[in-house]
Each structure stands twice: as structure tokens, then as C-alpha cells.
N, C-alpha and C. Protein backbone atom coordinates (compact mmCIF):
# COMPACT_ATOMS: atom_id res chain seq x y z
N UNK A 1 73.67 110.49 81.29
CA UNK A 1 74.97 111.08 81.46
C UNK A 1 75.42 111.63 80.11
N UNK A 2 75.55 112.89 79.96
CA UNK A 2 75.68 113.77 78.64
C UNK A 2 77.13 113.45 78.34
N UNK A 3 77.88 113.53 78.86
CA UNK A 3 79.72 112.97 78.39
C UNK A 3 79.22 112.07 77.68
N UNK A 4 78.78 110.84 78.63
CA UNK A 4 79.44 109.78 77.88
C UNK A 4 78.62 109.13 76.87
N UNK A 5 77.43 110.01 76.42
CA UNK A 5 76.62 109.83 75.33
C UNK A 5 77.47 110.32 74.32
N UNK A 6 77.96 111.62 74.65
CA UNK A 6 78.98 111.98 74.32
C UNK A 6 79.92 111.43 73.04
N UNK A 7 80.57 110.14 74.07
CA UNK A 7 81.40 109.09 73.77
C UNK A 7 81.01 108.27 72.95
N UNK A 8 79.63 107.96 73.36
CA UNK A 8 79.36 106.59 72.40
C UNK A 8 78.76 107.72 71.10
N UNK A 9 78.76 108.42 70.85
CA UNK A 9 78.35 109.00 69.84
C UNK A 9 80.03 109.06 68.80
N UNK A 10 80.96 109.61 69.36
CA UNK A 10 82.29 109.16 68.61
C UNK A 10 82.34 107.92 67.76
N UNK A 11 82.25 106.72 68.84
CA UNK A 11 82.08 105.53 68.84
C UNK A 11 81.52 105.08 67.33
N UNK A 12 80.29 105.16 67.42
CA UNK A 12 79.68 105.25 66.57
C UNK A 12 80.13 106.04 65.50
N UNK A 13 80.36 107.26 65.12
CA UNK A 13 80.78 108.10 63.83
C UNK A 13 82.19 107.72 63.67
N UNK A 14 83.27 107.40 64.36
CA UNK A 14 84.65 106.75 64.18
C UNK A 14 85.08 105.18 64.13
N UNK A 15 84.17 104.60 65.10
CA UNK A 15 84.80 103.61 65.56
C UNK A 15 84.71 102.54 63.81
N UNK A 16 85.35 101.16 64.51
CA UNK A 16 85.53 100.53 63.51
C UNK A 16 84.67 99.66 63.27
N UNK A 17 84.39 98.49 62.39
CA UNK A 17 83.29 97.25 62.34
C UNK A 17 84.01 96.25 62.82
N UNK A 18 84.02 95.39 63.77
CA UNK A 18 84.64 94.04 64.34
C UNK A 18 83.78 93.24 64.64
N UNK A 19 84.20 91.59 64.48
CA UNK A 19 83.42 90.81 64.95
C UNK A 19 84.06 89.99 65.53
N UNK A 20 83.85 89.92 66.78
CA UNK A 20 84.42 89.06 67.49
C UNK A 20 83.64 87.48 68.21
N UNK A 21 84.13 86.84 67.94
CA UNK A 21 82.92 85.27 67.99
C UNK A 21 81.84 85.80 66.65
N UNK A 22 80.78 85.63 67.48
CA UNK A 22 79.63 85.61 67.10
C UNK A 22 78.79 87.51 67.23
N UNK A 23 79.77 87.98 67.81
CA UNK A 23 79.22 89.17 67.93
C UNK A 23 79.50 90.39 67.37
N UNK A 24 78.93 90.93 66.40
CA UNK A 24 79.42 92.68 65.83
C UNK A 24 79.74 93.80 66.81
N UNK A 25 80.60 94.78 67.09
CA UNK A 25 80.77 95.33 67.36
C UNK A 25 81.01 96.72 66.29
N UNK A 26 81.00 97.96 67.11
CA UNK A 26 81.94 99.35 66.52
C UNK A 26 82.71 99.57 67.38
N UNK A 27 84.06 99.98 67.34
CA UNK A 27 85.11 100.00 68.39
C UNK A 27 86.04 101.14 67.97
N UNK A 28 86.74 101.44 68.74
CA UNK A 28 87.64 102.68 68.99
C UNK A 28 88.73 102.46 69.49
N UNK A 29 90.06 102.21 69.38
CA UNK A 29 90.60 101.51 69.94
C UNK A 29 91.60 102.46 70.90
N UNK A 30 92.17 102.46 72.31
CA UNK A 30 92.92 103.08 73.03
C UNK A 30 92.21 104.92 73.32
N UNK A 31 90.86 104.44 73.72
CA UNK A 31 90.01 105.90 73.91
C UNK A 31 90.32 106.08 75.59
N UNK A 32 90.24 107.86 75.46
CA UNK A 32 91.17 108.54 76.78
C UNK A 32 89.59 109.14 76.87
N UNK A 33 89.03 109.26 77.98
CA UNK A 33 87.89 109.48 78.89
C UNK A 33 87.88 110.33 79.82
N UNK A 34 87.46 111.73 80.04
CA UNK A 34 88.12 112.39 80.76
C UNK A 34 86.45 112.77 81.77
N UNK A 35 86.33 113.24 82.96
CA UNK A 35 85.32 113.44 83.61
C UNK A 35 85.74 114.35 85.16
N UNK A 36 84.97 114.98 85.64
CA UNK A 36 84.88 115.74 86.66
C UNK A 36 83.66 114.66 87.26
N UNK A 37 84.05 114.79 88.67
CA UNK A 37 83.01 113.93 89.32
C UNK A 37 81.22 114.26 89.54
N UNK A 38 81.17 115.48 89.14
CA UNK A 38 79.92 115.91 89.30
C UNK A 38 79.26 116.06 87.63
N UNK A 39 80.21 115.46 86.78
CA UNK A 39 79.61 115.09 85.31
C UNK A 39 79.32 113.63 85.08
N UNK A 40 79.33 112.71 86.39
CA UNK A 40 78.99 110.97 86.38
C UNK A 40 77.65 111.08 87.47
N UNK A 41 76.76 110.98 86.48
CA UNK A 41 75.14 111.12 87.06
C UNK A 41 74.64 109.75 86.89
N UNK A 42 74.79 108.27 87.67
CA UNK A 42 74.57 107.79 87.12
C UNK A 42 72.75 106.76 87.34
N UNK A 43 72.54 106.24 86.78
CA UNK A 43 71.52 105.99 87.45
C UNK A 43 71.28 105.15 88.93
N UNK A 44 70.20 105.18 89.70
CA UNK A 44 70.31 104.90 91.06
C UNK A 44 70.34 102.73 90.77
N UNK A 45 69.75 102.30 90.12
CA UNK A 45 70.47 101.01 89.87
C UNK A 45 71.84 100.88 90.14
N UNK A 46 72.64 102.07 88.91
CA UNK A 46 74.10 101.79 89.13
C UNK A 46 74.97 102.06 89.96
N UNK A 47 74.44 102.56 91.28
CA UNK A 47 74.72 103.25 92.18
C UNK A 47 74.96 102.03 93.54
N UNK A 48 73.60 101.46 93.01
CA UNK A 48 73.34 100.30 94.47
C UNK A 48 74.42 99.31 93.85
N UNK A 49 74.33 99.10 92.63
CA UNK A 49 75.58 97.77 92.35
C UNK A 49 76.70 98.20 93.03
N UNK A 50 77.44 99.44 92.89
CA UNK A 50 78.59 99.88 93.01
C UNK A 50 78.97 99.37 94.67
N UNK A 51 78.03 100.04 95.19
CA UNK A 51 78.09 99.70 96.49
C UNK A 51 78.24 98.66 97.19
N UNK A 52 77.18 97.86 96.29
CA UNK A 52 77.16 96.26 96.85
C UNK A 52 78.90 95.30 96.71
N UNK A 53 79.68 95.53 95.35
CA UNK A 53 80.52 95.65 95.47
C UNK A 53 82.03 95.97 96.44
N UNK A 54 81.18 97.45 96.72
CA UNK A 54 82.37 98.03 97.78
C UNK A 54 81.90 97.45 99.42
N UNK A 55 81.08 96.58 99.91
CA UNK A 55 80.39 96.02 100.46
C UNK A 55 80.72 94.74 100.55
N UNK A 56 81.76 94.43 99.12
CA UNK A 56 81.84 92.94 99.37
C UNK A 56 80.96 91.91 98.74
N UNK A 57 80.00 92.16 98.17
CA UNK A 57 78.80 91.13 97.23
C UNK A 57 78.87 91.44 96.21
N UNK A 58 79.54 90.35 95.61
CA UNK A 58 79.21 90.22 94.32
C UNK A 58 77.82 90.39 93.49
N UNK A 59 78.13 91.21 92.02
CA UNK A 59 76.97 90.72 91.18
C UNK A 59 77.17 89.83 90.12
N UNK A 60 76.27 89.86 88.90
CA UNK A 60 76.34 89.04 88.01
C UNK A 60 77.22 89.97 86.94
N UNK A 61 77.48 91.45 87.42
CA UNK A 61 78.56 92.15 86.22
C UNK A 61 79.49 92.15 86.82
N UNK A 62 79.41 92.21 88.37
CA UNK A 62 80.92 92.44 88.79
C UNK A 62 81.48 91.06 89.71
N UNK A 63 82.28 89.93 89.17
CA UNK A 63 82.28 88.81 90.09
C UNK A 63 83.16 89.16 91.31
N UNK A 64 83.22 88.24 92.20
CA UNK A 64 84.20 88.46 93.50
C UNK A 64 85.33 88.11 93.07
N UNK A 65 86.31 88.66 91.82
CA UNK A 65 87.35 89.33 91.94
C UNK A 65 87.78 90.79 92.13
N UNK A 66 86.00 91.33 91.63
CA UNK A 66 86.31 93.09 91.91
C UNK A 66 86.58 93.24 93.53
N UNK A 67 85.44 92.38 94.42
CA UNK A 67 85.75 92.79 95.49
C UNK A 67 86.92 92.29 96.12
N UNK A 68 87.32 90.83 95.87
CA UNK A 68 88.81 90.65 96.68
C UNK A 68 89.85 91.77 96.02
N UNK A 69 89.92 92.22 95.29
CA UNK A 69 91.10 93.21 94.53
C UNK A 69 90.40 94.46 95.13
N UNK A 70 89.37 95.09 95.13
CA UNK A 70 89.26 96.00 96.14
C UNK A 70 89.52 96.14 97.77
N UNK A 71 89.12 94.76 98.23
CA UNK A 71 89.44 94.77 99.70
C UNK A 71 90.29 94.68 99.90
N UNK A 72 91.86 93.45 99.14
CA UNK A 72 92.83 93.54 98.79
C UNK A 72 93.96 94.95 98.80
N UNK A 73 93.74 95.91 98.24
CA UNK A 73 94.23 96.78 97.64
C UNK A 73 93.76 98.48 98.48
N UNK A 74 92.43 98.58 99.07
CA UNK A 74 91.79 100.29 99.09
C UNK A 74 92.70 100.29 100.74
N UNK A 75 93.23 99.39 101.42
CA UNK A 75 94.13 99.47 102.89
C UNK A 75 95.19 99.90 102.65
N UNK A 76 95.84 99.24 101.82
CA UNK A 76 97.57 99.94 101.28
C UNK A 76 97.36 100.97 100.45
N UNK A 77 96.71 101.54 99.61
CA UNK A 77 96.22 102.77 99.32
C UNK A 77 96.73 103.75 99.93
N UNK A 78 95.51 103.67 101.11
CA UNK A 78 95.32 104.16 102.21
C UNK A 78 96.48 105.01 103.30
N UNK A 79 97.40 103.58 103.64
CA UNK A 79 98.73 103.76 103.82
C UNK A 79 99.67 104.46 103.54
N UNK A 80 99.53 104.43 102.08
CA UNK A 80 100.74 104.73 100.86
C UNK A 80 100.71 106.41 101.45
N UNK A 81 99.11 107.16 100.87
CA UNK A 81 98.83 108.65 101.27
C UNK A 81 99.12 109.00 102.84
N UNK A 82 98.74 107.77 103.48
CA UNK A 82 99.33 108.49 105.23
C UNK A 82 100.79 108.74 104.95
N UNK A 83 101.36 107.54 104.28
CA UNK A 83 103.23 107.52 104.59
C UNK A 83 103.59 108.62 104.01
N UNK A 84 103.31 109.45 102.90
CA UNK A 84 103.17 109.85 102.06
C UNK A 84 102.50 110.94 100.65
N UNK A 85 101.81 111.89 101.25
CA UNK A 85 100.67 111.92 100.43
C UNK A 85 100.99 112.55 98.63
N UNK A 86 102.42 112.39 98.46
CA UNK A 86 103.08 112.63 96.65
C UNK A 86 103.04 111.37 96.46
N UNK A 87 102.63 110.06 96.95
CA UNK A 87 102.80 108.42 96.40
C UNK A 87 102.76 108.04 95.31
N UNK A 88 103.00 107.73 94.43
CA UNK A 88 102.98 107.20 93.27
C UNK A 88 102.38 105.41 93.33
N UNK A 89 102.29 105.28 94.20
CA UNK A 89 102.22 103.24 94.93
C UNK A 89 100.66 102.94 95.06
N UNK A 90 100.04 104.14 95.25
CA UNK A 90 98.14 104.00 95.49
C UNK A 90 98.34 103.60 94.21
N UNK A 91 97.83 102.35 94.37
CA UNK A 91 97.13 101.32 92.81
C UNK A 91 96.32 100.40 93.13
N UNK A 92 95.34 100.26 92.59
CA UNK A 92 94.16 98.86 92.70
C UNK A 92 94.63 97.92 91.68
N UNK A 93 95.01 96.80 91.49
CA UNK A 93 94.87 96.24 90.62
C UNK A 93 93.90 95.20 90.57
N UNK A 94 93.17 94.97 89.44
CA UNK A 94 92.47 94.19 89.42
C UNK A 94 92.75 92.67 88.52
N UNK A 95 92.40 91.17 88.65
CA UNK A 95 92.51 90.01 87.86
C UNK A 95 92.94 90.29 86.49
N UNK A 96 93.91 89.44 85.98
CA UNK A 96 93.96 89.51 84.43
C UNK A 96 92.81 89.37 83.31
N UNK A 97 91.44 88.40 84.32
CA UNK A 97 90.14 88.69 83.59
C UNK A 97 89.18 89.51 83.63
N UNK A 98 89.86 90.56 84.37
CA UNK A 98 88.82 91.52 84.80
C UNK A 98 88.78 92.99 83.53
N UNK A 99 87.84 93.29 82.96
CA UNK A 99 88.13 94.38 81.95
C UNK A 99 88.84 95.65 82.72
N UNK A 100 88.68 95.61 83.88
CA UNK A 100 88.87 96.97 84.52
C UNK A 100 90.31 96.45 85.08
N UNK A 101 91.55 97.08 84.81
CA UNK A 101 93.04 96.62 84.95
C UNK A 101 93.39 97.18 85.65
N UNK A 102 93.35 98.78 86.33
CA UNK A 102 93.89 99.09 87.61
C UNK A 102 93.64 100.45 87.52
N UNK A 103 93.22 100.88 88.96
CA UNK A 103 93.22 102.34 88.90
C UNK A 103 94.15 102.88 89.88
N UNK A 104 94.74 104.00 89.57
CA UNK A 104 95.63 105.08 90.55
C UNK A 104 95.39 106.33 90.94
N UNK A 105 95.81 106.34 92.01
CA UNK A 105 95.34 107.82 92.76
C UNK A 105 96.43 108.49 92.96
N UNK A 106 96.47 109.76 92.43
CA UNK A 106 97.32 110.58 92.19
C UNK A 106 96.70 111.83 93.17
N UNK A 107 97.48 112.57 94.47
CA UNK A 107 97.55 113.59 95.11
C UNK A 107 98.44 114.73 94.67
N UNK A 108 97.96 115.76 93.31
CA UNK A 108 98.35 116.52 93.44
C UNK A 108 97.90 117.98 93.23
N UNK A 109 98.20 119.37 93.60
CA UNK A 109 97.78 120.40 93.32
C UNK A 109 96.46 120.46 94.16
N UNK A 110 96.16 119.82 95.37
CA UNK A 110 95.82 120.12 96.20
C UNK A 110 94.17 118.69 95.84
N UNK A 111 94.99 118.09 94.95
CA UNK A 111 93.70 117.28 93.94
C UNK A 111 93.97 115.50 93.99
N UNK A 112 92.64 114.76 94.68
CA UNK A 112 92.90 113.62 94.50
C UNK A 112 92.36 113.22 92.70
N UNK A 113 93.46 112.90 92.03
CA UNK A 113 93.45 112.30 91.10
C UNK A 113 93.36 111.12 90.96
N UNK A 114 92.42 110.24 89.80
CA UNK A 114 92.16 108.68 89.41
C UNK A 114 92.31 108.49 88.37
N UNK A 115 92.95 107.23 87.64
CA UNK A 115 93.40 107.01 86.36
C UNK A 115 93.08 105.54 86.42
N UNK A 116 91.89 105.25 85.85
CA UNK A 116 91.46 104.15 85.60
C UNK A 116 91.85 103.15 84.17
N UNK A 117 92.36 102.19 84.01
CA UNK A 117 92.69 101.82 82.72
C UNK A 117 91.98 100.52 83.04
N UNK A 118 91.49 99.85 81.38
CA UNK A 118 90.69 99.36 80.98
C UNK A 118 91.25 98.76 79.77
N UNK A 119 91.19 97.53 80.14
CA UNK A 119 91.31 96.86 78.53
C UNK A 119 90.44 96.45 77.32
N UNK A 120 89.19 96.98 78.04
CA UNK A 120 87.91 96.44 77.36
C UNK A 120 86.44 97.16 78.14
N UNK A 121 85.83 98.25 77.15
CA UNK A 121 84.33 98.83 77.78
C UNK A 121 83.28 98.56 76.79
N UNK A 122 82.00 98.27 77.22
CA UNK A 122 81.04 98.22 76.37
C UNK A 122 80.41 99.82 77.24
N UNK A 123 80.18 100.43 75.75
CA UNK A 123 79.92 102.08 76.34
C UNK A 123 78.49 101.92 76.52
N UNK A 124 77.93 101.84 75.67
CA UNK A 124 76.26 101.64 75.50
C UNK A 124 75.62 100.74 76.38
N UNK A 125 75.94 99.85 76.81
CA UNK A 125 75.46 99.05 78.35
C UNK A 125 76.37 99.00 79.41
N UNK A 126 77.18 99.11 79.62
CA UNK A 126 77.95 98.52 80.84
C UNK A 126 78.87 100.24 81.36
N UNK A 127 79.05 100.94 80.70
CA UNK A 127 79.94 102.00 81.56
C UNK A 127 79.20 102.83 82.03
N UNK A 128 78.26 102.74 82.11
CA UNK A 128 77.30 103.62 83.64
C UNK A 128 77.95 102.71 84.56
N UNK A 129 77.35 101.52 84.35
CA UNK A 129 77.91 100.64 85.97
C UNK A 129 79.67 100.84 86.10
N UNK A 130 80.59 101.01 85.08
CA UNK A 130 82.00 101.19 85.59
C UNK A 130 81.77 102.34 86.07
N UNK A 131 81.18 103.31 85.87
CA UNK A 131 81.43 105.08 85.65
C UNK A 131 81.05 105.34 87.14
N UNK A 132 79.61 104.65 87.90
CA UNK A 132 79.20 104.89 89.19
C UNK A 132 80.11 103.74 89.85
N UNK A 133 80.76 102.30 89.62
CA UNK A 133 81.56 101.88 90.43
C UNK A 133 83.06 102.99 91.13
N UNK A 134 83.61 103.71 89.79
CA UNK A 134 84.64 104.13 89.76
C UNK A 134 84.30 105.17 90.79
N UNK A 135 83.40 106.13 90.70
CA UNK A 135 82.76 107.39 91.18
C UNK A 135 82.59 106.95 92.76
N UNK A 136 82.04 105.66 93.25
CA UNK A 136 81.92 105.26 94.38
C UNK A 136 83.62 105.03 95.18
N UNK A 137 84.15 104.27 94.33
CA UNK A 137 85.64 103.85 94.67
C UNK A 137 86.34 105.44 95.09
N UNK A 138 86.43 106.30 94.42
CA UNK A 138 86.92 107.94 94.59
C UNK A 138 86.71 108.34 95.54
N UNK A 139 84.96 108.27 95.91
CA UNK A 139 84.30 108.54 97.04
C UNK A 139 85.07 108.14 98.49
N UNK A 140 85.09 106.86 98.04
CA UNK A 140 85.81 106.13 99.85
C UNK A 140 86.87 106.46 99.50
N UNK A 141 87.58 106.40 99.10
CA UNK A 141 89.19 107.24 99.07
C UNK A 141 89.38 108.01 99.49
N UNK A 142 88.54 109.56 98.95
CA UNK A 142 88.10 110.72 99.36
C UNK A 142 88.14 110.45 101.15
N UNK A 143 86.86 109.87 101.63
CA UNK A 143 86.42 110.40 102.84
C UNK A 143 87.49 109.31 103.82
N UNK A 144 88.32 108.60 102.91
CA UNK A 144 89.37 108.03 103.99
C UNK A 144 90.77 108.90 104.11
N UNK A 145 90.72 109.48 103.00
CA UNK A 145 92.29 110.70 103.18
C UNK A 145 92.03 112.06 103.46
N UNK A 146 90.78 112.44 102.99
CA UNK A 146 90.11 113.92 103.61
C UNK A 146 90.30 115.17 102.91
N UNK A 147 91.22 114.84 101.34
CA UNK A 147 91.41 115.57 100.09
C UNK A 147 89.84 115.57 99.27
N UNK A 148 90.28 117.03 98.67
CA UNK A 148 89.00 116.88 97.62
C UNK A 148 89.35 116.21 96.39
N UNK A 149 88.28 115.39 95.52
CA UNK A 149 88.51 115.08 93.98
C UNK A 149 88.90 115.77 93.31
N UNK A 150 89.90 115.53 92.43
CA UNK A 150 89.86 116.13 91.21
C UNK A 150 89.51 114.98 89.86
N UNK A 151 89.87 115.04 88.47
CA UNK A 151 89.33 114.81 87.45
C UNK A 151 89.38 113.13 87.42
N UNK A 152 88.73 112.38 86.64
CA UNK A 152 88.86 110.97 86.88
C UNK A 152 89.28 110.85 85.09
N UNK A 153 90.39 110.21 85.56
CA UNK A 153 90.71 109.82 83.40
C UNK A 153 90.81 108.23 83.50
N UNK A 154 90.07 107.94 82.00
CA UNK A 154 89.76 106.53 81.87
C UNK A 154 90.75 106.08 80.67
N UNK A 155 91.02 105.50 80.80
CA UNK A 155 92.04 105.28 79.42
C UNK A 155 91.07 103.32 79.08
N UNK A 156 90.74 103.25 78.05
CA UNK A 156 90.34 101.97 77.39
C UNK A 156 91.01 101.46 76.22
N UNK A 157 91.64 100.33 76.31
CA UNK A 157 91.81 99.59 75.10
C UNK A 157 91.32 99.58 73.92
N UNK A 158 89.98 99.10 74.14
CA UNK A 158 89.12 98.48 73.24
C UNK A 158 87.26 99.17 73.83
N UNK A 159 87.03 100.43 73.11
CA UNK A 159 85.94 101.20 73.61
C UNK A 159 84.97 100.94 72.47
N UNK A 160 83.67 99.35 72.69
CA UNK A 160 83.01 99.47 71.78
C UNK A 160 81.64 99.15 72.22
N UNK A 161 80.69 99.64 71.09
CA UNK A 161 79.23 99.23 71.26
C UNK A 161 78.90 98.29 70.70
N UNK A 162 77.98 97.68 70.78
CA UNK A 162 77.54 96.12 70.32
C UNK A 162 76.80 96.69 68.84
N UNK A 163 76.49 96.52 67.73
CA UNK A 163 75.94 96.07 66.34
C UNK A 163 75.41 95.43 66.46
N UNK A 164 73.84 96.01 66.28
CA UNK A 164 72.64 95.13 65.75
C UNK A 164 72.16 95.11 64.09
N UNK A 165 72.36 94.00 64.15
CA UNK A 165 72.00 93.37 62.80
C UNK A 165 70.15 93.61 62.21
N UNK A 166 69.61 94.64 61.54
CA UNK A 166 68.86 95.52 60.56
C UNK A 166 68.52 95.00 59.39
């Protein structure tokens, strides 16, 4: 995925040195992520997790709070755009331990919009699997309200890669 090599390439030339526990990081702090859905290519691994997820099974990256806060949450969504389709109320929220804090769907200009916020991404391993979870989540949204996508913005806290010690 060329973006978000993109990204971790910033990362890397900006970000900062942190160590948190036992572990080095480079970090960036409060990074805005911007994507068109046909620029999240992700690999077919990260594709089947996503699913399994939206499916209801947990993995070992995503525990069964993603899915109770998804199953929880993608019905009143749902709702909000029937009652409604200017809503401001479509929100997922997810656990206070979950890195991924809530996403919103915004209907406008003829465009389903997503605004994912994040308190915490590891770019270099783990945001393919957010990037095809998120991309999947859009998807069923999509084919449950019958609007096309528009742009997906990620907003992160804390956007870092892990430091290996050389």
C-alpha cells in the first residue's frame, strides 16, 4: 500500500525517539491520514482477519471487544441514516482499551464519509490490518444504506514504528 508507506516514511524522517517500557519507538504525535477507498490494497491475510471480525470471531489482534462494539453499534448506525440520512449520531465506539476509539459516518455531498480516530497505531505492522478492518467496516455500511464511499480520514494520537536496536 503506497500511502501508507507513504506514512511510515514521515514517521521515520519526523517522528520522535520514545521509549516506552522496554520498547523504542519513532512516533508522530496526532497524525491526520487521509485515503480514498481504492488506495487501501491490503493484503489478502488482512482481509480474512477483517472479516472474521465482522463475523464475530475474534483474533489474537483484534479481541472480542472489536466485535461486541461492532455488533453493538453497525444496527443503530444503520437506523440513524434510515431516520435520517444528514445524522451526525452514526458512531462506533469502541472499549477504552481498544487503540481504535470510534469511527463516524458522515453522509454528505452525495458521499458516505468515515472518520476513524485512534489513540494509538503501529504503522509498520499493524495498520494494514486497521486499514482493511476499516475498509471492510465502510463496505457493510455501504451495501446496508446503498450510498457510494467517499474519503476515509484517520486521525491517530500516537502514530509510531517500533526501533530496532543496530
Amino acid at each position: 500500500m503506497k500511502k501508507l508507506q507513504n506514512y511510515i516514511r514521515l514517521v521515520q524522517f519526523m517522528g520522535e525517539d520514545i521509549q516506552v517500557r522496554t520498547l523504542k519507538y519513532r512516533e508522530v504525535i496526532n497524525l491526520h491520514l487521509v485515503f480514498q477507498m481504492n488506495e487501501i490494497t491490503p493484503r489478502l491475510e488482512c482481509i480474512i482477519e477483517a472479516n472474521k471480525i465482522l463475523n464475530n470471531i475474534p483474533t489474537e489482534r483484534y479481541t472480542s471487544d472489536y466485535c461486541t462494539a461492532l455488533n453493538r453499534w453497525m444496527g443503530p448506525c444503520v437506523s440513524f441514516f434510515i431516520a435520517d440520512m444528514n445524522t451526525r449520531r452514526a458512531v462506533i465506539r469502541f472499549p477504552e482499551n481498544s487503540c481504535l476509539i470510534s469511527i463516524q459516518f458522515l453522509y454528505r455531498l452525495g458521499k458516505l464519509y468515515t472518520y476513524a480516530s485512534f489513540r494509538s497505531m503501529e504503522l509498520s505492522e499493524f495498520a494494514e490490518y486497521d486499514l482493511a478492518l476499516l475498509q471492510q467496516i465502510c463496505n457493510r455500511m455501504q451495501r446496508e444504506i446503498g450510498v457510494p464511499l467517499g474519503s476515509l480520514y484517520v486521525q491517530v494520537g500516537s502514530a509510531h514504528i517500533q526501533v530496532n536496536d543496530k
